[in-house]
PDB file of N, CA and C in Angstrom:
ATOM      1  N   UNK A   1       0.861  -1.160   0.000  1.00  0.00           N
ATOM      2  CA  UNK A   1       0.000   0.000   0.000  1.00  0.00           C
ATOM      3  C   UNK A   1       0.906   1.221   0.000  1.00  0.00           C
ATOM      4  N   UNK A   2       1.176   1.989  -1.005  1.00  0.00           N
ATOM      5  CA  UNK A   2       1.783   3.035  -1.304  1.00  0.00           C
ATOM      6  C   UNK A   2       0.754   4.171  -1.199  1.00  0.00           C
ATOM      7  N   UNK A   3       0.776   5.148  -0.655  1.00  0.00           N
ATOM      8  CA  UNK A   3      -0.486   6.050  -0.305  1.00  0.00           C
ATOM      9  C   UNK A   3       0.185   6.711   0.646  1.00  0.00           C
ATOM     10  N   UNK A   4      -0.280   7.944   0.867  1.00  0.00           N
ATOM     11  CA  UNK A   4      -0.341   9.176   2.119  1.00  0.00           C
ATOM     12  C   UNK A   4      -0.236   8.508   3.618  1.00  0.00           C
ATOM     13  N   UNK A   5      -1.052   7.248   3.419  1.00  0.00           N
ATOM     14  CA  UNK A   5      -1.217   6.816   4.738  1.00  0.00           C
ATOM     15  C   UNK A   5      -0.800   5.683   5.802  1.00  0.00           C
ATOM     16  N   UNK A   6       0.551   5.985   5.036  1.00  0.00           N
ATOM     17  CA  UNK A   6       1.724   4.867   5.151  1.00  0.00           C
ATOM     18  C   UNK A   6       2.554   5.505   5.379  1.00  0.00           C
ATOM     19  N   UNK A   7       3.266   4.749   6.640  1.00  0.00           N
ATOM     20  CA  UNK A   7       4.418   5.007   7.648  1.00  0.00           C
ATOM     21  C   UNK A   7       4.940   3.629   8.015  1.00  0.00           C
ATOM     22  N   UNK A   8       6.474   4.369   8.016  1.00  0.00           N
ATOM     23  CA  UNK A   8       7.616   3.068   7.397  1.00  0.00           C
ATOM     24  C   UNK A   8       8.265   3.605   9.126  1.00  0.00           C
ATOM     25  N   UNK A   9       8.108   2.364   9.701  1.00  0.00           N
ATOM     26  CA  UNK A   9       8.851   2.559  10.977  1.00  0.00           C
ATOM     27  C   UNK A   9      10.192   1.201  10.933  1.00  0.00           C
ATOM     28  N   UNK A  10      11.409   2.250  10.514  1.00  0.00           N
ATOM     29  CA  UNK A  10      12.805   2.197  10.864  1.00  0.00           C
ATOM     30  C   UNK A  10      13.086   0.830  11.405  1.00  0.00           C
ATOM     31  N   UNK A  11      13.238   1.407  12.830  1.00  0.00           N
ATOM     32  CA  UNK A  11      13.813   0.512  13.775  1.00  0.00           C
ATOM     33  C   UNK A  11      13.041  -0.880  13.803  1.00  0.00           C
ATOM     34  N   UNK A  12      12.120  -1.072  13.268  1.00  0.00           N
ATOM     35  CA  UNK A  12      11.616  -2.392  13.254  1.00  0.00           C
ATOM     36  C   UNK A  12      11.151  -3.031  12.281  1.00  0.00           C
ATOM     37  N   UNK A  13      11.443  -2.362  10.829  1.00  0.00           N
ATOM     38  CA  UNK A  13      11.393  -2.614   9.660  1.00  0.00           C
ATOM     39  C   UNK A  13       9.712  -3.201   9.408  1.00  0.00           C
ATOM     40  N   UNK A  14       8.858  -2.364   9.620  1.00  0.00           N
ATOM     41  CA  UNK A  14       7.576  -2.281   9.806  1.00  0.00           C
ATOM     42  C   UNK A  14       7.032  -1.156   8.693  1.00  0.00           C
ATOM     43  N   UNK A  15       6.277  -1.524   7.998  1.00  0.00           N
ATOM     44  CA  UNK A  15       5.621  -0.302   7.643  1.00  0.00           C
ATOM     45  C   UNK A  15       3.756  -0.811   7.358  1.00  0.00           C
ATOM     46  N   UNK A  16       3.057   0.228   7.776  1.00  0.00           N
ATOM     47  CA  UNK A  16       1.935   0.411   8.658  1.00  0.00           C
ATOM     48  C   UNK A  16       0.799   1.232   6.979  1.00  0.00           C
ATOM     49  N   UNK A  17       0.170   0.855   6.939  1.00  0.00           N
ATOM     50  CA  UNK A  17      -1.027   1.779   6.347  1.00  0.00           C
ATOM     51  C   UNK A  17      -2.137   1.844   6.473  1.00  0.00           C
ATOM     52  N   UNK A  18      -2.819   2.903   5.898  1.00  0.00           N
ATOM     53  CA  UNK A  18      -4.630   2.989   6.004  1.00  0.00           C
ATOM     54  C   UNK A  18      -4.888   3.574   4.852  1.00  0.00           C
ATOM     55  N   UNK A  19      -5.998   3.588   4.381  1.00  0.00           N
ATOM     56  CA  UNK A  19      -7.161   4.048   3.536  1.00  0.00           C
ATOM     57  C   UNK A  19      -8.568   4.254   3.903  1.00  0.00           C
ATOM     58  N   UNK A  20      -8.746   5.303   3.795  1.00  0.00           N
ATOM     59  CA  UNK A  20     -10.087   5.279   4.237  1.00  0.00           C
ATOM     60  C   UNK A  20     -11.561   6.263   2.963  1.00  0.00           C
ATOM     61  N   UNK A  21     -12.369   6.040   3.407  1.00  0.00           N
ATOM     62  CA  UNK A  21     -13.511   6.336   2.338  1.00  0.00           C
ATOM     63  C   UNK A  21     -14.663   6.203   3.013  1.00  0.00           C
ATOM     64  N   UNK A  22     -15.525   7.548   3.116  1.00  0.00           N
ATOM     65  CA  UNK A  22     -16.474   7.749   3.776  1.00  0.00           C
ATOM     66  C   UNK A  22     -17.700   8.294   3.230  1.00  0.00           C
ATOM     67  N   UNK A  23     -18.855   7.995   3.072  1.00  0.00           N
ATOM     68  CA  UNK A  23     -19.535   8.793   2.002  1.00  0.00           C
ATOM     69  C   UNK A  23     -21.052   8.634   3.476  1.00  0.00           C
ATOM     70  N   UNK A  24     -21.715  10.103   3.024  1.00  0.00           N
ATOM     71  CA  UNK A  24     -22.827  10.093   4.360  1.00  0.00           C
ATOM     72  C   UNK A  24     -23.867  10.684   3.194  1.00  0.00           C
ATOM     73  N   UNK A  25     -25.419  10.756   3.252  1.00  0.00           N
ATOM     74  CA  UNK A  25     -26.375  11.054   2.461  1.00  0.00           C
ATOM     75  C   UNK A  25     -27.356  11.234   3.184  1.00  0.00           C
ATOM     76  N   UNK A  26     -28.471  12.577   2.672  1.00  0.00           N
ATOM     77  CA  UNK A  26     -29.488  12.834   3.547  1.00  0.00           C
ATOM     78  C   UNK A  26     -30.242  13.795   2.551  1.00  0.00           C
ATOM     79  N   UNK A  27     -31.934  13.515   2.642  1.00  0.00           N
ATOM     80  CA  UNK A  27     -32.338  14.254   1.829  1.00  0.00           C
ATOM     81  C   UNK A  27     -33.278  15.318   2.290  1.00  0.00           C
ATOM     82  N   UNK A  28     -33.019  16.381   2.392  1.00  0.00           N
ATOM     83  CA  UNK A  28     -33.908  17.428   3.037  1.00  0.00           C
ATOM     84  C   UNK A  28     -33.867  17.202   4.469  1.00  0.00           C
ATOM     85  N   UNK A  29     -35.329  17.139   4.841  1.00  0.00           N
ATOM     86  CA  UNK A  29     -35.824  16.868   6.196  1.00  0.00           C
ATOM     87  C   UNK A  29     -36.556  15.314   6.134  1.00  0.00           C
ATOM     88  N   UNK A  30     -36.124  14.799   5.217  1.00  0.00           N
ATOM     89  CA  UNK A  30     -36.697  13.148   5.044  1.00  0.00           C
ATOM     90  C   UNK A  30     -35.984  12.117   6.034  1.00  0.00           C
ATOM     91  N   UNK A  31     -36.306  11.930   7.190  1.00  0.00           N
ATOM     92  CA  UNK A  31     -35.444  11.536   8.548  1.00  0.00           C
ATOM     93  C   UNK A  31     -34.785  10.187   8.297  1.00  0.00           C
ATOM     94  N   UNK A  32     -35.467   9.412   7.223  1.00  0.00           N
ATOM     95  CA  UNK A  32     -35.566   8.229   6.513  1.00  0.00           C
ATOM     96  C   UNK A  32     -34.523   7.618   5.769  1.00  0.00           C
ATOM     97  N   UNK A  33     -34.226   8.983   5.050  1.00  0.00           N
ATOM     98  CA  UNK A  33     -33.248   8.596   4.244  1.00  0.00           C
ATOM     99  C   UNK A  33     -31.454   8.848   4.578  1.00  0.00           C
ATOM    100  N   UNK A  34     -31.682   9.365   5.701  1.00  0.00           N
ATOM    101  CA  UNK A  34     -30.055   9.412   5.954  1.00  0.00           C
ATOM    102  C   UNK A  34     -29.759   8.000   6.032  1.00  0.00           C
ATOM    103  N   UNK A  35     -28.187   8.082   5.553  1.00  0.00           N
ATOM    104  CA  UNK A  35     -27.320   7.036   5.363  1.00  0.00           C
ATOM    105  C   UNK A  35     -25.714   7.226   5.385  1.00  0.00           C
ATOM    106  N   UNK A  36     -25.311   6.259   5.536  1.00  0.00           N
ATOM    107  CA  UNK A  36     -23.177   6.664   6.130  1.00  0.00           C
ATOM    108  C   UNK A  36     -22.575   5.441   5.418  1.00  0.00           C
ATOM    109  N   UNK A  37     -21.573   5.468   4.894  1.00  0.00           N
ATOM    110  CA  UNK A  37     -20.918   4.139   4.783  1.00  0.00           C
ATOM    111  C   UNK A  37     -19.698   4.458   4.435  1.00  0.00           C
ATOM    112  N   UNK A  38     -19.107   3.383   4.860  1.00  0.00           N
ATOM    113  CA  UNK A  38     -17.561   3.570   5.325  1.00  0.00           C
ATOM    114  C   UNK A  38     -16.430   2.290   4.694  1.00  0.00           C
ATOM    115  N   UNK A  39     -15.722   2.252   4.436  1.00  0.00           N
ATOM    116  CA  UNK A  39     -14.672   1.162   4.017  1.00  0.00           C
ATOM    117  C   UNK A  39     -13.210   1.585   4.491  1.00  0.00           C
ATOM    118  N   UNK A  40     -12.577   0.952   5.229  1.00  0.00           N
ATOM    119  CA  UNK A  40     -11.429   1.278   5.586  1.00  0.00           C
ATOM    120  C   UNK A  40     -10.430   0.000   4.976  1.00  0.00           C
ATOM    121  N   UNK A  41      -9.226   0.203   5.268  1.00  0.00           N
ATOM    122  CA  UNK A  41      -8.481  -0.652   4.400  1.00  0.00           C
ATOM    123  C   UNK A  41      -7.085  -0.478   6.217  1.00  0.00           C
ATOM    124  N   UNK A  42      -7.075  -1.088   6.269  1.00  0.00           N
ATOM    125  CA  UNK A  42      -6.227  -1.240   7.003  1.00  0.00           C
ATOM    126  C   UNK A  42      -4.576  -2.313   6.978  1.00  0.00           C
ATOM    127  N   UNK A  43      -2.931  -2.249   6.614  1.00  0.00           N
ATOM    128  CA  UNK A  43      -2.471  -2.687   6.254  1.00  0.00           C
ATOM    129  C   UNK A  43      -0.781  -2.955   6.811  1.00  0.00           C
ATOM    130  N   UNK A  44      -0.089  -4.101   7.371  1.00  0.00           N
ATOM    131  CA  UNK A  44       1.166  -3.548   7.943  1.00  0.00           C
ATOM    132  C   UNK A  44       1.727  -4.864   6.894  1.00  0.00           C
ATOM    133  N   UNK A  45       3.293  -4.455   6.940  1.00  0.00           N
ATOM    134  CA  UNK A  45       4.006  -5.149   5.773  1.00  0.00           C
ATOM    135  C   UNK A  45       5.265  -5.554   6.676  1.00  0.00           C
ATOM    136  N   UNK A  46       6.000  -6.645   6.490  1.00  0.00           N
ATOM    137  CA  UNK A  46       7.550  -6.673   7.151  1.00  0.00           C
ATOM    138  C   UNK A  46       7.989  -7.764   6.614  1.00  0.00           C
ATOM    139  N   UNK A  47       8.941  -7.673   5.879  1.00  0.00           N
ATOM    140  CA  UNK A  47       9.929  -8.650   4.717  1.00  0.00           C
ATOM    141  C   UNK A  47       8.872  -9.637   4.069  1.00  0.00           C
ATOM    142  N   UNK A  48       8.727 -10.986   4.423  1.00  0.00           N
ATOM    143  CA  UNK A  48       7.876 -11.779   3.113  1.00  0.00           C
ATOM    144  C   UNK A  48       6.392 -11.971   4.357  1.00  0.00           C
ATOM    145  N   UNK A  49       5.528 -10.928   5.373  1.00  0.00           N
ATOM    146  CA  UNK A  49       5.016 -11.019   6.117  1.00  0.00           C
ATOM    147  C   UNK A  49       3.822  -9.880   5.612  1.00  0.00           C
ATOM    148  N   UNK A  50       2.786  -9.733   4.806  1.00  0.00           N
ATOM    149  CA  UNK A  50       2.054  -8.774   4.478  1.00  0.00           C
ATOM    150  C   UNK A  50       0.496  -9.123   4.878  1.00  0.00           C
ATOM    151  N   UNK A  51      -0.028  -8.716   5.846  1.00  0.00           N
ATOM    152  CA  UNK A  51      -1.537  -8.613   6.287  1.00  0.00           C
ATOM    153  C   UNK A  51      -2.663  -6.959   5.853  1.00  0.00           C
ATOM    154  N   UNK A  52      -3.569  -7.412   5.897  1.00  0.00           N
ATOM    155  CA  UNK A  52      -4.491  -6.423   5.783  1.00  0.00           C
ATOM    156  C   UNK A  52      -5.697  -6.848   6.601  1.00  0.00           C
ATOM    157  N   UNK A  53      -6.321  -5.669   6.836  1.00  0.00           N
ATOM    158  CA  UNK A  53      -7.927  -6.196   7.086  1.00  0.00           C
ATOM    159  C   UNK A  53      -8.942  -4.819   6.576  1.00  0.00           C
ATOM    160  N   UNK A  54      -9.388  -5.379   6.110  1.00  0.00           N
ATOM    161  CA  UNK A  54     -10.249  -4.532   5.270  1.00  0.00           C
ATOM    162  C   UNK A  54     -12.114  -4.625   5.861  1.00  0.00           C
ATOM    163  N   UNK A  55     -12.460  -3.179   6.134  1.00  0.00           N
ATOM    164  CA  UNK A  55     -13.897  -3.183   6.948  1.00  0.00           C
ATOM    165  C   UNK A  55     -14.847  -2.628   5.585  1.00  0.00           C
ATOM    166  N   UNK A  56     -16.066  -2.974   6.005  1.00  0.00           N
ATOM    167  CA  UNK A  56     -16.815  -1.737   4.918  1.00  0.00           C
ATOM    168  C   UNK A  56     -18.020  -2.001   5.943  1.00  0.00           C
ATOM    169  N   UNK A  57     -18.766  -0.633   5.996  1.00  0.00           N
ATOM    170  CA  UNK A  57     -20.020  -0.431   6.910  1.00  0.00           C
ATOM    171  C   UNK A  57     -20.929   0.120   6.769  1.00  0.00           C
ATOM    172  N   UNK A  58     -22.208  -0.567   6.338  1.00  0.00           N
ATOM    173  CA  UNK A  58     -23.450   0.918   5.682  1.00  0.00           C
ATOM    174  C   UNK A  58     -24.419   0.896   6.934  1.00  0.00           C
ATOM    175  N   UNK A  59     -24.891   2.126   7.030  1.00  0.00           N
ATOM    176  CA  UNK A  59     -25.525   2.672   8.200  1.00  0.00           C
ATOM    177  C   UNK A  59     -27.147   3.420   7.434  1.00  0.00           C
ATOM    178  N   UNK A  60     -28.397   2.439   7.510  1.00  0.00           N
ATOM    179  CA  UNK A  60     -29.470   3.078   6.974  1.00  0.00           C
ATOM    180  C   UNK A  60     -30.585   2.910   8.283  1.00  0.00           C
ATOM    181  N   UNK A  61     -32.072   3.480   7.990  1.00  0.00           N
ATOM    182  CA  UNK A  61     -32.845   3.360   8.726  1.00  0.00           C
ATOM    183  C   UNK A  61     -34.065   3.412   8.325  1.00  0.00           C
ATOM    184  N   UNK A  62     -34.947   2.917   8.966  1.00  0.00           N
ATOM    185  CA  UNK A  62     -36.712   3.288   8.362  1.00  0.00           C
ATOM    186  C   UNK A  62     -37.046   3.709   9.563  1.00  0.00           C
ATOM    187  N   UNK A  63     -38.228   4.196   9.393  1.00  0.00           N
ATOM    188  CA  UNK A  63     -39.479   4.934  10.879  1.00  0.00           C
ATOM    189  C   UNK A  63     -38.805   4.504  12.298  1.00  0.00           C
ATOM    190  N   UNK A  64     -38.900   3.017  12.095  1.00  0.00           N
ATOM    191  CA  UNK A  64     -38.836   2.423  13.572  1.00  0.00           C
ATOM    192  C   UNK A  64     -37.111   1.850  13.977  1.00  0.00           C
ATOM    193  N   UNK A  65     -36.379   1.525  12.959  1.00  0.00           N
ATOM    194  CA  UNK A  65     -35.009   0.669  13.407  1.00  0.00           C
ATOM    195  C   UNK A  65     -34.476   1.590  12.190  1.00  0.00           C
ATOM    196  N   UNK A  66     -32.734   0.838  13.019  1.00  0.00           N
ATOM    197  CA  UNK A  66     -31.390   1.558  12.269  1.00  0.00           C
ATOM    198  C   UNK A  66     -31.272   0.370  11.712  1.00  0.00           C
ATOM    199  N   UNK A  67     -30.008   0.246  10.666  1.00  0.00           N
ATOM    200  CA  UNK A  67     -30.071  -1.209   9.979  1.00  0.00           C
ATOM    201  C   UNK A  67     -28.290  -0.975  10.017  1.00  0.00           C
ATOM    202  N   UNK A  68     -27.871  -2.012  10.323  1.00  0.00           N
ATOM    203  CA  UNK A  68     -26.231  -2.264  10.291  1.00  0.00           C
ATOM    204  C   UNK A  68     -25.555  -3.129   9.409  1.00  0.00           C
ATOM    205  N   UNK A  69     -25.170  -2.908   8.388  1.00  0.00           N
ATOM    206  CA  UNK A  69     -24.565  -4.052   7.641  1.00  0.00           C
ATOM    207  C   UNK A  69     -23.161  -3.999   7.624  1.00  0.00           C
ATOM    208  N   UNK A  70     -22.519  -4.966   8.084  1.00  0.00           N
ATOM    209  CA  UNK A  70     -21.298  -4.461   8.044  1.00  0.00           C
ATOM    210  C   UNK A  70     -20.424  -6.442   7.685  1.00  0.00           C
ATOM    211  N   UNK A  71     -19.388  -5.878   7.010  1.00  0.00           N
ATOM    212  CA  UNK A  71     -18.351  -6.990   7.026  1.00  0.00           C
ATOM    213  C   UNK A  71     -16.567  -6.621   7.274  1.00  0.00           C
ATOM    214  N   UNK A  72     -16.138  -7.578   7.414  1.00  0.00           N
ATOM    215  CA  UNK A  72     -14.516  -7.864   7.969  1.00  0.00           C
ATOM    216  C   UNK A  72     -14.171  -9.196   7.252  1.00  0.00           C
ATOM    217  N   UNK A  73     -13.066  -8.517   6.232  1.00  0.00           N
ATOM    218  CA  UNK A  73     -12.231  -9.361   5.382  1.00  0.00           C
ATOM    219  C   UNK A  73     -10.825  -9.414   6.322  1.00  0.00           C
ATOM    220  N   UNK A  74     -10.162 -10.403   6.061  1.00  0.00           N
ATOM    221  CA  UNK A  74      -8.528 -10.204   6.812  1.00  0.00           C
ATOM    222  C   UNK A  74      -7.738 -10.907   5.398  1.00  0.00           C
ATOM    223  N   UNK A  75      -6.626 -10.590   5.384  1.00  0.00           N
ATOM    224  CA  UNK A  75      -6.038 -11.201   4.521  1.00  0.00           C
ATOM    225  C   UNK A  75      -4.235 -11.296   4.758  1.00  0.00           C
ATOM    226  N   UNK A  76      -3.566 -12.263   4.370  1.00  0.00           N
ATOM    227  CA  UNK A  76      -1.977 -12.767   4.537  1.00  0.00           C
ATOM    228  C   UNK A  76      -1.976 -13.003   3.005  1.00  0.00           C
ATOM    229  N   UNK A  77      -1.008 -11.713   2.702  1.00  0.00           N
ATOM    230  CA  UNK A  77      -0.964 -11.854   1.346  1.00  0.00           C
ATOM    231  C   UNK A  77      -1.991 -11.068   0.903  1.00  0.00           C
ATOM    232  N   UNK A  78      -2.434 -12.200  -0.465  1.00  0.00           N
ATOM    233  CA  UNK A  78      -3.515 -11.762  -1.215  1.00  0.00           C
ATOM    234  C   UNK A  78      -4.432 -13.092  -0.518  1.00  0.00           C
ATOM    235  N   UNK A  79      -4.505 -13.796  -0.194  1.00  0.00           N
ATOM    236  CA  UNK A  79      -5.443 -14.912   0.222  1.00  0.00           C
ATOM    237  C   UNK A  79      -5.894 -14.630   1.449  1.00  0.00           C
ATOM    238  N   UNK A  80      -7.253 -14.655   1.274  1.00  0.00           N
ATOM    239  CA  UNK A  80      -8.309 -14.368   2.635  1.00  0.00           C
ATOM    240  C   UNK A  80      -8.242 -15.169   3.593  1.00  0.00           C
ATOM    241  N   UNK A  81      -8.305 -14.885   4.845  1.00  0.00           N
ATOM    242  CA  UNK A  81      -7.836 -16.042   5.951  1.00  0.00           C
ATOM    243  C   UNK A  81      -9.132 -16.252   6.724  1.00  0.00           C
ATOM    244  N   UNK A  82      -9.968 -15.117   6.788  1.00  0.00           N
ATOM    245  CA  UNK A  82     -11.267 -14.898   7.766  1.00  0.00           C
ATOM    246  C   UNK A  82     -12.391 -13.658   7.080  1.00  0.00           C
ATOM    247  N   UNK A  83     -13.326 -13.956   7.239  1.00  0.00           N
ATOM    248  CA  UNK A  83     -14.520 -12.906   6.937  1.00  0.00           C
ATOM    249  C   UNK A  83     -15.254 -13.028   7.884  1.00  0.00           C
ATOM    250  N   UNK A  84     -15.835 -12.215   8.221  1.00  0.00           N
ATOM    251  CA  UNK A  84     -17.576 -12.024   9.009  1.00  0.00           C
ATOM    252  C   UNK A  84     -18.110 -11.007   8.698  1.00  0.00           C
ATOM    253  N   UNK A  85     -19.504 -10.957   8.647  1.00  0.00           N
ATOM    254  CA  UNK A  85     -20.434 -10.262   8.140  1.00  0.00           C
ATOM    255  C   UNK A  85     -21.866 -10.409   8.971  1.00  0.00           C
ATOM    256  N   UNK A  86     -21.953  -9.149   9.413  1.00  0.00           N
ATOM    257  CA  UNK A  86     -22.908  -8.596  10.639  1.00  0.00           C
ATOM    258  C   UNK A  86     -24.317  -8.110   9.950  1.00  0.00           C
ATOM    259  N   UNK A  87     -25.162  -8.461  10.381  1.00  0.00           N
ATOM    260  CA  UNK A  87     -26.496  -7.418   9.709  1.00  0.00           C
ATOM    261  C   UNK A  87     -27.430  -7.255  10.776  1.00  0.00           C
ATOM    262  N   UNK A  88     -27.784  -6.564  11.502  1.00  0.00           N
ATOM    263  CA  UNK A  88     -27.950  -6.010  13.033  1.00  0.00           C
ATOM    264  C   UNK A  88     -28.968  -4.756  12.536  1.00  0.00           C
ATOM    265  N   UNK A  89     -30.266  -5.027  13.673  1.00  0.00           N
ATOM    266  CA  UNK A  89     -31.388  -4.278  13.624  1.00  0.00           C
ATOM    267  C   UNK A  89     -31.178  -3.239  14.657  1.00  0.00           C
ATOM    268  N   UNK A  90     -31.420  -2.495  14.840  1.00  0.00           N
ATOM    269  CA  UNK A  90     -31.659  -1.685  16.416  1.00  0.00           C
ATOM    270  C   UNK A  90     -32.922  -0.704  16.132  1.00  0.00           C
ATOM    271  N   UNK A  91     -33.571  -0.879  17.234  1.00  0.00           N
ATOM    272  CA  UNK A  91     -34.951  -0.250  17.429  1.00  0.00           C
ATOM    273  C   UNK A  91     -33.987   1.367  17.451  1.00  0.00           C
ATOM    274  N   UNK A  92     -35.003   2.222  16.764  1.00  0.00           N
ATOM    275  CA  UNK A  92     -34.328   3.978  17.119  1.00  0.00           C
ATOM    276  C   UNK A  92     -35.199   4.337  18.608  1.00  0.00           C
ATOM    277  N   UNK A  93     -36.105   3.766  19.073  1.00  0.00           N
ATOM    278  CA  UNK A  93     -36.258   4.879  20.379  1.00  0.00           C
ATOM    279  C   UNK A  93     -36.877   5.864  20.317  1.00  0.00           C
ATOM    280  N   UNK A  94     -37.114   6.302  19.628  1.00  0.00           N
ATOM    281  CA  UNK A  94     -37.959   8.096  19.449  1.00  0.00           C
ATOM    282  C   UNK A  94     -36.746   9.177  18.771  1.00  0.00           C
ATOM    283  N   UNK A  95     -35.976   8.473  18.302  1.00  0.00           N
ATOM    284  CA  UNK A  95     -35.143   9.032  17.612  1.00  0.00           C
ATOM    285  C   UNK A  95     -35.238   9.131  16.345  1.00  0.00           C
TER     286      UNK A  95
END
C-alpha cells in the first residue's frame, strides 16, 4: 500500500497503512433517508510477512429501526484467511 497513509517505521522494519472512504447522504428533512458508509483498508508489511484487514459499513434506517450491515475481510498476502459479516437491527427509540 503506497499512499499518504503509510508510515515506514525504521527501527523495526515495519511499515503500517490505512485508507479510508467515507460517504454520508441525507435528503432534506426526510429523517428516513439518511445514510453513512464507510470502508477502511487497514495494512502492515515486514519482509515476506504482508496482512491487511479490510472493513466496509453501511448505516441506513426506516421509521422504527437503524439497519447495520457491516463486514470484515482479513487477509496474509492476497489470500483471505477470515470474513464475518454482521447485519444487526436496532430499534431507534424516538429518535
Amino acid at each position: 500500500m503506497k499512499d499518504r497513509g503509510t508510515v515506514r517505521f525504521e527501527d523495526i522494519n515495519l511499515e503500517a497503512g490505512r485508507r479510508a472512504h467515507e460517504r454520508y447522504t441525507a435528503v432534506a428533512d426526510d429523517f428516513t433517508s439518511v445514510s453513512g458508509e464507510s470502508t477502511w483498508t487497514m495494512r502492515f508489511q515486514r519482509d515476506d510477512w504482508d496482512v491487511r484487514v479490510v472493513t466496509h459499513t453501511q448505516l441506513t434506517c426506516d421509521d422504527t429501526d437503524f439497519f447495520v450491515d457491516a463486514t470484515l475481510d482479513a487477509y496474509e498476502a492476497d489470500r483471505r484467511v477470515f470474513s464475518r459479516t454482521w447485519n444487526e437491527r436496532v430499534p431507534r427509540d424516538l429518535l
